[in-house]
Protein backbone atom coordinates (compact mmCIF):
# COMPACT_ATOMS: atom_id res chain seq x y z
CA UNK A 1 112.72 128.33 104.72
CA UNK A 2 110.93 126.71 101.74
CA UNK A 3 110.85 123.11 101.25
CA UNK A 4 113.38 121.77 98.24
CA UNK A 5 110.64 119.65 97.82
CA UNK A 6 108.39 122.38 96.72
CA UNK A 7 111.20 125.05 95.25
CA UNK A 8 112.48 122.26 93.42
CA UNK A 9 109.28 120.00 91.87
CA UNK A 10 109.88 119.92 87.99
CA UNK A 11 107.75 123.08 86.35
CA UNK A 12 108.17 121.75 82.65
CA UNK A 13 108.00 118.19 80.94
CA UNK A 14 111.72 118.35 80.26
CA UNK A 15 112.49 118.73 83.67
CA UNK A 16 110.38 115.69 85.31
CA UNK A 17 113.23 112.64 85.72
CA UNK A 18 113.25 109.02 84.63
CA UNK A 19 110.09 108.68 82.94
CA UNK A 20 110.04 109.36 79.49
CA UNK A 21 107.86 106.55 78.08
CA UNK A 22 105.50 106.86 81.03
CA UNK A 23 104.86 110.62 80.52
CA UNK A 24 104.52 110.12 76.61
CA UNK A 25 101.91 108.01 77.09
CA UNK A 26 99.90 110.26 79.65
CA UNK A 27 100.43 113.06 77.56
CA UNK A 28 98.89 110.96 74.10
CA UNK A 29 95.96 110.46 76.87
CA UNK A 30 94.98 113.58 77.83
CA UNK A 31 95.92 115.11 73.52
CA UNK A 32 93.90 112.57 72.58
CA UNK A 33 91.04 111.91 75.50
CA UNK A 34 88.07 112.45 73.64
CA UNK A 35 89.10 109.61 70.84
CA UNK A 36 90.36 107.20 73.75
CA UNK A 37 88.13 104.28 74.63
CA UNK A 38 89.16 104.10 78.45
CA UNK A 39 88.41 106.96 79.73
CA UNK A 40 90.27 107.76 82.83
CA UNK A 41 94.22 106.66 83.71
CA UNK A 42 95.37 104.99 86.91
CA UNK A 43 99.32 105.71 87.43
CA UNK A 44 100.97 103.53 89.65
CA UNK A 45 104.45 102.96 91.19
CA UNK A 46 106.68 103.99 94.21
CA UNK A 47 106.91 106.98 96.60
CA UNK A 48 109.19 109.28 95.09
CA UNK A 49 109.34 108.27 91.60
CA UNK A 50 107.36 111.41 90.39
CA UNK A 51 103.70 110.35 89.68
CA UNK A 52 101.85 113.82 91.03
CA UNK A 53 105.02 116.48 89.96
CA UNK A 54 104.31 115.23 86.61
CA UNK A 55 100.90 115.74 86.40
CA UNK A 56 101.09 119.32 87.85
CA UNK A 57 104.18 120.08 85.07
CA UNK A 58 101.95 118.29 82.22
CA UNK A 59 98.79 120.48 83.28
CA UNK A 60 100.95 123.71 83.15
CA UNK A 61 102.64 123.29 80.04
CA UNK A 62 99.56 122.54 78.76
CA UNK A 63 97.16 125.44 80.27
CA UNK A 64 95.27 123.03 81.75
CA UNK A 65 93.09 123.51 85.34
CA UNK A 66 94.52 121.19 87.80
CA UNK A 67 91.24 119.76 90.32
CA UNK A 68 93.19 117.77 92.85
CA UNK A 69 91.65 115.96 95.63
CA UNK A 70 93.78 116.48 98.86
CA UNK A 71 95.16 112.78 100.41
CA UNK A 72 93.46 112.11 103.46
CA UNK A 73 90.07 113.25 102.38
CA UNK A 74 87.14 111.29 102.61
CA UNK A 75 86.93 109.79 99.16
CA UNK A 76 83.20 108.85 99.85
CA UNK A 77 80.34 109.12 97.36
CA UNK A 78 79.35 112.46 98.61
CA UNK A 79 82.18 114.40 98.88
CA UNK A 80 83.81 112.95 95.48
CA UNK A 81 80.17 114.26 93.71
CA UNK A 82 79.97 117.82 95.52
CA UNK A 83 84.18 118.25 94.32
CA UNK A 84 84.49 116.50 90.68
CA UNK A 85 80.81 114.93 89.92
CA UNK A 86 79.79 118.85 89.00
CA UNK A 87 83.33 120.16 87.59
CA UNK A 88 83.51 117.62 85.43
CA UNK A 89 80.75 118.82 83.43
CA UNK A 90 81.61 121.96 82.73
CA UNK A 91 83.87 123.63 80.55
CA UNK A 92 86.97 125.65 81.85
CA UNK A 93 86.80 129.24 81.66
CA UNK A 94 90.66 130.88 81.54
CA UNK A 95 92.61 127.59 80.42
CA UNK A 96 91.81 124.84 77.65
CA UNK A 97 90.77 122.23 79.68
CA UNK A 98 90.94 120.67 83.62
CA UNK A 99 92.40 117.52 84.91
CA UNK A 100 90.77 115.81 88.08
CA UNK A 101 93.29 114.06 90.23
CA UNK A 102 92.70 111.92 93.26
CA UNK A 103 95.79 110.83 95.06
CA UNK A 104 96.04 107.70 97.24
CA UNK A 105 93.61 106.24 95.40
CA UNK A 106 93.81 103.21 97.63
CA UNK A 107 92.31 104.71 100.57
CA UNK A 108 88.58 105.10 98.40
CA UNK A 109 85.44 103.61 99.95
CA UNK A 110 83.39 101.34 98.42
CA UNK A 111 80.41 103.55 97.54
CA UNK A 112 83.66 106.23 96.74
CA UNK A 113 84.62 103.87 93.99
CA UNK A 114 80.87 103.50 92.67
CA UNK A 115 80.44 107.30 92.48
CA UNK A 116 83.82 107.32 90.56
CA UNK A 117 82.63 105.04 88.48
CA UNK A 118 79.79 107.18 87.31
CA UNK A 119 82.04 109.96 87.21
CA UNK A 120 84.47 109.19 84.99
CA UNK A 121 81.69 107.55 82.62
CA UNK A 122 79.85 111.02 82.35
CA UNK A 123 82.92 113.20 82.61
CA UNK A 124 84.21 115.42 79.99
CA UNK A 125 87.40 116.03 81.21
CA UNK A 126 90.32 113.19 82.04
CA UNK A 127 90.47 111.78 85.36
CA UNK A 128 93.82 110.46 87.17
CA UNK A 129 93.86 108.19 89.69
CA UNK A 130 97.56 108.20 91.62
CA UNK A 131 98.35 104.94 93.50
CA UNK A 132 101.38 103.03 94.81
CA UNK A 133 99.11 99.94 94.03
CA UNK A 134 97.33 100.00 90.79
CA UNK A 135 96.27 96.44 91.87
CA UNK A 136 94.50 96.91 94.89
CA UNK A 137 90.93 95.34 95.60
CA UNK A 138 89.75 98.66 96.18
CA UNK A 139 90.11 99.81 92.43
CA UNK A 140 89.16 96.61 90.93
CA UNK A 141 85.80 97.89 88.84
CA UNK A 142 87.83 100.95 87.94
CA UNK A 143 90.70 99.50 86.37
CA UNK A 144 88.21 97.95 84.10
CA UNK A 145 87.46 101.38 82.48
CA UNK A 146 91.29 102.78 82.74
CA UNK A 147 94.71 103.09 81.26
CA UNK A 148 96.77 101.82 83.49
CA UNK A 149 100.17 103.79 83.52
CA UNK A 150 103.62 102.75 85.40
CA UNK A 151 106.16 104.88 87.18
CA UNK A 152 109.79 102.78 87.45
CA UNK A 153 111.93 103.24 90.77
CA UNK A 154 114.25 105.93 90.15
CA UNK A 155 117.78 104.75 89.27
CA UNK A 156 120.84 105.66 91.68
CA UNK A 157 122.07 107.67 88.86
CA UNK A 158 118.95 109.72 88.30
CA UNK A 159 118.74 110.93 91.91
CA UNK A 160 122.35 111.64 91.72
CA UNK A 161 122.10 113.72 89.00
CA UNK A 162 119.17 116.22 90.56
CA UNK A 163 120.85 116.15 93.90
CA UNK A 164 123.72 117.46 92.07
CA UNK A 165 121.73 120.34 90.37
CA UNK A 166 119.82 120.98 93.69
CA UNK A 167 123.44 121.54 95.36
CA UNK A 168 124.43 124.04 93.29
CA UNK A 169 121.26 125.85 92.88
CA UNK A 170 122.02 126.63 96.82
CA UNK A 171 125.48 126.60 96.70
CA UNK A 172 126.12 123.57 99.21
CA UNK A 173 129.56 121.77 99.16
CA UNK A 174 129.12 117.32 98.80
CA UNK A 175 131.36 114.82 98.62
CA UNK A 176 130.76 113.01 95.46
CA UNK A 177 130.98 109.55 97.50
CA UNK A 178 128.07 111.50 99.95
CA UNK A 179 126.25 111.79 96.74
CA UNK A 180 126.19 108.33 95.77
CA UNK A 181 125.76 106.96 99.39
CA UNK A 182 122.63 109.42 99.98
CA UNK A 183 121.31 108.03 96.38
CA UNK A 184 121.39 104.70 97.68
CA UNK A 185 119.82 105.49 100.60
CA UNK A 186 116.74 106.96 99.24
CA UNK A 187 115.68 103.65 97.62
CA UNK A 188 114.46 105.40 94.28
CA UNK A 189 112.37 107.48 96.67
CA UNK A 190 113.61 111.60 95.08
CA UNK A 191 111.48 113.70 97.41
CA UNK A 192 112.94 111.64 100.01
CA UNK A 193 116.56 111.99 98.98
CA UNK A 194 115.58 115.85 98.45
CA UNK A 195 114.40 115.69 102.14
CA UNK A 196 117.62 114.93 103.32
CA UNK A 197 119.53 116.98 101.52
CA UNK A 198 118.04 119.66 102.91
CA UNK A 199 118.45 118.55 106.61
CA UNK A 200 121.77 118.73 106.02
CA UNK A 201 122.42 121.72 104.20
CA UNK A 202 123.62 123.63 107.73
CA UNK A 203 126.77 122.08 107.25
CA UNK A 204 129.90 123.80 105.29
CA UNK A 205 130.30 120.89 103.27
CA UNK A 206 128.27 117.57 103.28
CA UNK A 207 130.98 114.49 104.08
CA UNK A 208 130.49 110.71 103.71
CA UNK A 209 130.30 110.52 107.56
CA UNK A 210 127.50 112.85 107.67
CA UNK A 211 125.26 110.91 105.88
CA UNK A 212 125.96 107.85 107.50
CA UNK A 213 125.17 109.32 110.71
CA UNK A 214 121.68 110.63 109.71
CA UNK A 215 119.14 108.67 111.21
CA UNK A 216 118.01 107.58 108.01
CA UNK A 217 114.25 105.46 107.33
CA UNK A 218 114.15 102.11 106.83
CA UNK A 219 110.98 101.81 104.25
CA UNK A 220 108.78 99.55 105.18
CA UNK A 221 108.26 97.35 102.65
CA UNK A 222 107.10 94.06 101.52
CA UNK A 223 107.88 90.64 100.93
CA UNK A 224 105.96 91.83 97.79
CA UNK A 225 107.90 94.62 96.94
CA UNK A 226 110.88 92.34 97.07
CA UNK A 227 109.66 90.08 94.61
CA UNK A 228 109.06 92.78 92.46
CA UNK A 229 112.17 94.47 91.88
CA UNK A 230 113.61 90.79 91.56
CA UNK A 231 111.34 89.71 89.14
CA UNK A 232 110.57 92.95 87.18
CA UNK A 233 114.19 94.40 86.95
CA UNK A 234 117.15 93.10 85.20
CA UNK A 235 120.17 95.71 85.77
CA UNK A 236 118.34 97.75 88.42
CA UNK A 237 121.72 98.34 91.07
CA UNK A 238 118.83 98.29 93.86
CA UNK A 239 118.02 94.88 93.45
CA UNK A 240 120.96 93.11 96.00
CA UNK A 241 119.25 95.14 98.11
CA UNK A 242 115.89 94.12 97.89
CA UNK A 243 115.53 92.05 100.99
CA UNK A 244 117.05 94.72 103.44
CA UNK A 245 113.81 96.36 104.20
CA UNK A 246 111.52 93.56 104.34
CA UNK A 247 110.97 92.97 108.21
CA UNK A 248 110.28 90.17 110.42
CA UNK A 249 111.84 87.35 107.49
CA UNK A 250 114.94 85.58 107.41
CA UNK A 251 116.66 83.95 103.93
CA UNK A 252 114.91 80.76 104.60
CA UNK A 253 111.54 82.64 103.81
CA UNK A 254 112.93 84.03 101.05
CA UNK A 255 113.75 81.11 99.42
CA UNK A 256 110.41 79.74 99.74
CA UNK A 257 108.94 82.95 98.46
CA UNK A 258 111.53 83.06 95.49
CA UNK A 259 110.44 79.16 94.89
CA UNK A 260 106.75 79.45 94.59
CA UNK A 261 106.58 82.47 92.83
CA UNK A 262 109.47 81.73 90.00
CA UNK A 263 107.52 79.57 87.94
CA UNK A 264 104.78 82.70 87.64
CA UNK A 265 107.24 84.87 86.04
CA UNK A 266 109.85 82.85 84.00
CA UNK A 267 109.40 80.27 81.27
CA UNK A 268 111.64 77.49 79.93
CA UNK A 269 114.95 78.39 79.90
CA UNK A 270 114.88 81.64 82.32
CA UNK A 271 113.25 79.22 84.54
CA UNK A 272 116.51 76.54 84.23
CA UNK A 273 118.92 79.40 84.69
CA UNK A 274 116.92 81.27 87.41
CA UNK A 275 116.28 77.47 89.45
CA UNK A 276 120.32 77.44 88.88
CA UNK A 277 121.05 80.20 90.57
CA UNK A 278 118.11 79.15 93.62
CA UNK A 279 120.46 75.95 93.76
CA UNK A 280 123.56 77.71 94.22
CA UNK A 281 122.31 79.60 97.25
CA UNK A 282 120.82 76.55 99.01
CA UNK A 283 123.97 75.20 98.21
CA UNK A 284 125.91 77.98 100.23
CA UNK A 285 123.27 77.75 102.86
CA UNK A 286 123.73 74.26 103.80
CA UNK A 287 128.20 75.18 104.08
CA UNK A 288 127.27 77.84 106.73
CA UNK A 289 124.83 75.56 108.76
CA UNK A 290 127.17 72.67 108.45
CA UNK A 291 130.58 74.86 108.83
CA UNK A 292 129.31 78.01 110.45
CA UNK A 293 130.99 80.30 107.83
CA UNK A 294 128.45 83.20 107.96
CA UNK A 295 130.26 85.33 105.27
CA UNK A 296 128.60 83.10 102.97
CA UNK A 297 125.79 84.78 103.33
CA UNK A 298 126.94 87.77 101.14
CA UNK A 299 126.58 84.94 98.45
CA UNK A 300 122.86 83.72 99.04
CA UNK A 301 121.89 87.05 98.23
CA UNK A 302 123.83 87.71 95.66
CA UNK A 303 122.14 84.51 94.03
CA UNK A 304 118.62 85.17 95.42
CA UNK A 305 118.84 88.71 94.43
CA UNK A 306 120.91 89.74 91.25
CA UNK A 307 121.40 85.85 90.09
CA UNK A 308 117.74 85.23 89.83
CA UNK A 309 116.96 88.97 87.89
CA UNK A 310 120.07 88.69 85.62
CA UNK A 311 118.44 84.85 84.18
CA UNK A 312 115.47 86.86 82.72
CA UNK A 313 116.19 87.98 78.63
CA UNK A 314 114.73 91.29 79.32
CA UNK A 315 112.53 92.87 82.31
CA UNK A 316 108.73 92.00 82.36
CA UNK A 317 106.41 94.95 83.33
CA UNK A 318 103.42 92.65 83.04
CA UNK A 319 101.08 92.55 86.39
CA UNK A 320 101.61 89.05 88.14
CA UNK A 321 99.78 87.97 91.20
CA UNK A 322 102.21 86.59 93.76
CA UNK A 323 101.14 84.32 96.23
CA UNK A 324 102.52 82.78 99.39
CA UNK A 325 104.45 79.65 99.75
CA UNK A 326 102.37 76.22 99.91
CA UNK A 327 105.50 74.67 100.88
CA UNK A 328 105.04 75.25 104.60
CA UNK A 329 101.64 74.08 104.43
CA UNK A 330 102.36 70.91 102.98
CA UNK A 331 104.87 69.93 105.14
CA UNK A 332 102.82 70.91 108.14
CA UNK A 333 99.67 68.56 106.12
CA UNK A 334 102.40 65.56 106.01
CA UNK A 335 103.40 66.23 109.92
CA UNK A 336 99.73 65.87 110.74
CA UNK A 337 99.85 63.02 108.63
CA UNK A 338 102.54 61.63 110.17
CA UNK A 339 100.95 62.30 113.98
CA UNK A 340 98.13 60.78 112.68
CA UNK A 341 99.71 57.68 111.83
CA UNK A 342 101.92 57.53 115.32
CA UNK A 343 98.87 57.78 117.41
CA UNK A 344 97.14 55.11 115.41
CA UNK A 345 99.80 52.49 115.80
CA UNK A 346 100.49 53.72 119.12
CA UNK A 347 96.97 52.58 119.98
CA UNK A 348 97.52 49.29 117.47
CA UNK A 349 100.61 48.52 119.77
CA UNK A 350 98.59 48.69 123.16
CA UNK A 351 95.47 46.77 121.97
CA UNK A 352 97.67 43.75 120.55
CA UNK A 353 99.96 43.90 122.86
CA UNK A 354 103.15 44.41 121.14
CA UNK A 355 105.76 46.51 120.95
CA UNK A 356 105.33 49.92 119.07
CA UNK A 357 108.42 48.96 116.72
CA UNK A 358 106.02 46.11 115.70
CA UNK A 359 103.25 47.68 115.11
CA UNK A 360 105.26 49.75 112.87
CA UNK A 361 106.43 47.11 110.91
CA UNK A 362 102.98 46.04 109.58
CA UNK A 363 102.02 49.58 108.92
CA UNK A 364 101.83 48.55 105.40
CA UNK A 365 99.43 46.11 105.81
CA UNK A 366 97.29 48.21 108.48
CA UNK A 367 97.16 51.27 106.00
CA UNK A 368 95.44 48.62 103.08
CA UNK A 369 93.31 47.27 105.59
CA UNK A 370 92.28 50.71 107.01
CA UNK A 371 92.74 52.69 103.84
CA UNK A 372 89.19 54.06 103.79
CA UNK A 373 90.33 55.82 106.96
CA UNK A 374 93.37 57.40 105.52
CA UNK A 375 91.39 59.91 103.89
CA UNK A 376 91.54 64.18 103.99
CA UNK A 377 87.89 64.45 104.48
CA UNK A 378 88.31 61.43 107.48
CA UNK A 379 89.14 63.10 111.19
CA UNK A 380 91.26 61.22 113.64
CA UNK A 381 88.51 60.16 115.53
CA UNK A 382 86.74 58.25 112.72
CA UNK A 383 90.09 56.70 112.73
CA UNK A 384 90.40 55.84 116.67
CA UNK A 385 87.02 54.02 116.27
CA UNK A 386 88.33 51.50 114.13
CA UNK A 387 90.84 49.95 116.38
């Protein structure tokens, strides 16, 4: 038996899903290549969302020689000049033109990326570079030289509707609330919901219990990818859901991730309504640690999730760097501090002889008089030396 996967890829432009601006602007690329200043495109986004399908539909529609370079291939400075650094010299001899492609992207070597580099500089032909991280250190020098192309998560919708067609091109019974549930599922990922579809085409007709009994993945993802489909997505119906796959965090990391990384996406008054909404979970936070009523969790992440992406005007597909909360660090800093300062009038106490509650009465006086002491760059045995 075929793959879905495979018998049902899109064949044609029309028939790729969800991407309409995204395709445009690869197809103006390759139209237009020789007049474009950047010379080679990186597209970037999800598993799933349709990044490769539509580059094979866009090369056939357009009689175009697809060159693709197989994921899990070396992508070394040899083996990328003996498969593209040649081809991409020469003209095509059946079709119009070629298109190189090199998939996971992210895997390249260093001396890979140099020899890319010098291929896409000399190359008469576009290049395409498919990543789930457009970002990553690894493709740092080439981004300098590319168009840099997006692929959105799928909507629940979208998936719904090619599950739908995919059901009865084969003729397989699903209960519409199956549908939606197996939409869900697939996080925006299509091959994946296509996947599944398939592994449950044996039965007559596909109920809601079926699907909840499939064993189905839990995506690894990110604290990262979290903050993404917060910050970048406005009406997404994935977005209440964005912590459920992040591992090894509870909420109270996720408000500190939320907190430091707020003021690097929202300005002014998005800022005032987003910090609102951050309020209003701590808020429900403290009831259940001071009244155990756990169902109020449902509310912190409605707040943290769809309260914080509904405060935006309208979604943001700039790049932002996220970066991990200093707010740990600094308490731990003001704990050392505050060691620090125990042990010294600990040691204050035993050399006067007096009680450690007076010793820490004239800490105010001690810290003037030992101020010079008190210093980041000063360990706490510069400061034992003084007493």
């Amino acid at each position: 038996m075929a793959l879905w996967t495979e018998k049902y890829k899109p064949r044609k432009i029309k028939d790729i899903v969800g991407q309409r601006d995204s395709i445009e602007k690869i197809i103006y690329f390759i139209r237009n290549f020789k007049e474009m200043q950047k010379k080679s495109l990186i597209i970037y986004g999800p598993s799933g969302a349709g990044k490769t399908a539509s580059i094979y539909a866009i090369a056939k529609e357009f009689n175009y020689d697809l060159i693709e370079r197989n994921p899990g291939e070396a992508l070394n400075r040899q083996n990328l000049n003996d498969s593209l650094g040649k081809s991409s010299q020469n003209l095509s001899f059946f079709k119009k033109g070629k298109i190189f492609v090199i998939e996971e992207a992210e895997s390249i070597e260093h001396n890979g990326a140099l020899e890319i580099l010098r291929i896409i500089k000399d190359s008469k032909w576009p290049i395409v570079l498919i990543a789930n991280d457009a970002y990553s250190d690894k493709l740092k020098e080439i981004r300098k030289i590319s168009q840099i192309i997006q692929f959105k998560q799928l909507k629940k919708e979208e998936i719904m509707q090619c599950l739908r067609k995919i059901a009865h091109e084969e003729n397989l019974k699903i209960q519409e609330t199956a549908l939606e549930t197996l939409a869900s599922y697939s996080r925006g990922d299509l091959r994946a919901a296509t996947n599944d579809l398939q592994m449950l085409s044996f039965e007559k007709e596909i109920l809601l219990d079926h699907i909840m009994s499939l064993n189905l993945r839990e995506k690894q993802e990110t604290i990262f990818d979290a903050l993404r489909l917060i910050f970048k997505s406005k009406e997404n119906p994935d977005i209440t859901n964005a912590f459920d796959y992040v591992n090894n965090m509870d909420f109270n990391d996720f408000f500190l991730w939320i907190d430091e990384n707020l003021p690097r996406e929202y300005n002014n008054e998005e800022m005032n309504k987003a910090y609102y909404y951050l309020s209003l979970a701590d808020r429900f936070k403290s009831r259940i640690h001071k009244n155990q009523h756990w169902r109020f969790l449902v509310y912190i992440n409605y707040f943290l999730t769809s309260g914080i992406a509904s405060a935006k005007k309208m979604a943001n597909s700039k790049f932002t760097q996220y970066e991990r909360p200093t707010k740990l660090l600094k308490i731990w800093i003001i704990k050392q501090k505050e060691v620090q300062k125990t042990e010294f009038l600990k040691k204050f106490a035993k050399k006067n002889h007096c009680s450690f509650k007076k010793a820490k009465q004239q800490w105010p006086y001690l810290k003037t008089i030992f101020s010079d002491y008190f210093t980041e760059n000063k360990d706490k045995q510069i400061l034992e030396k003084s007493i």
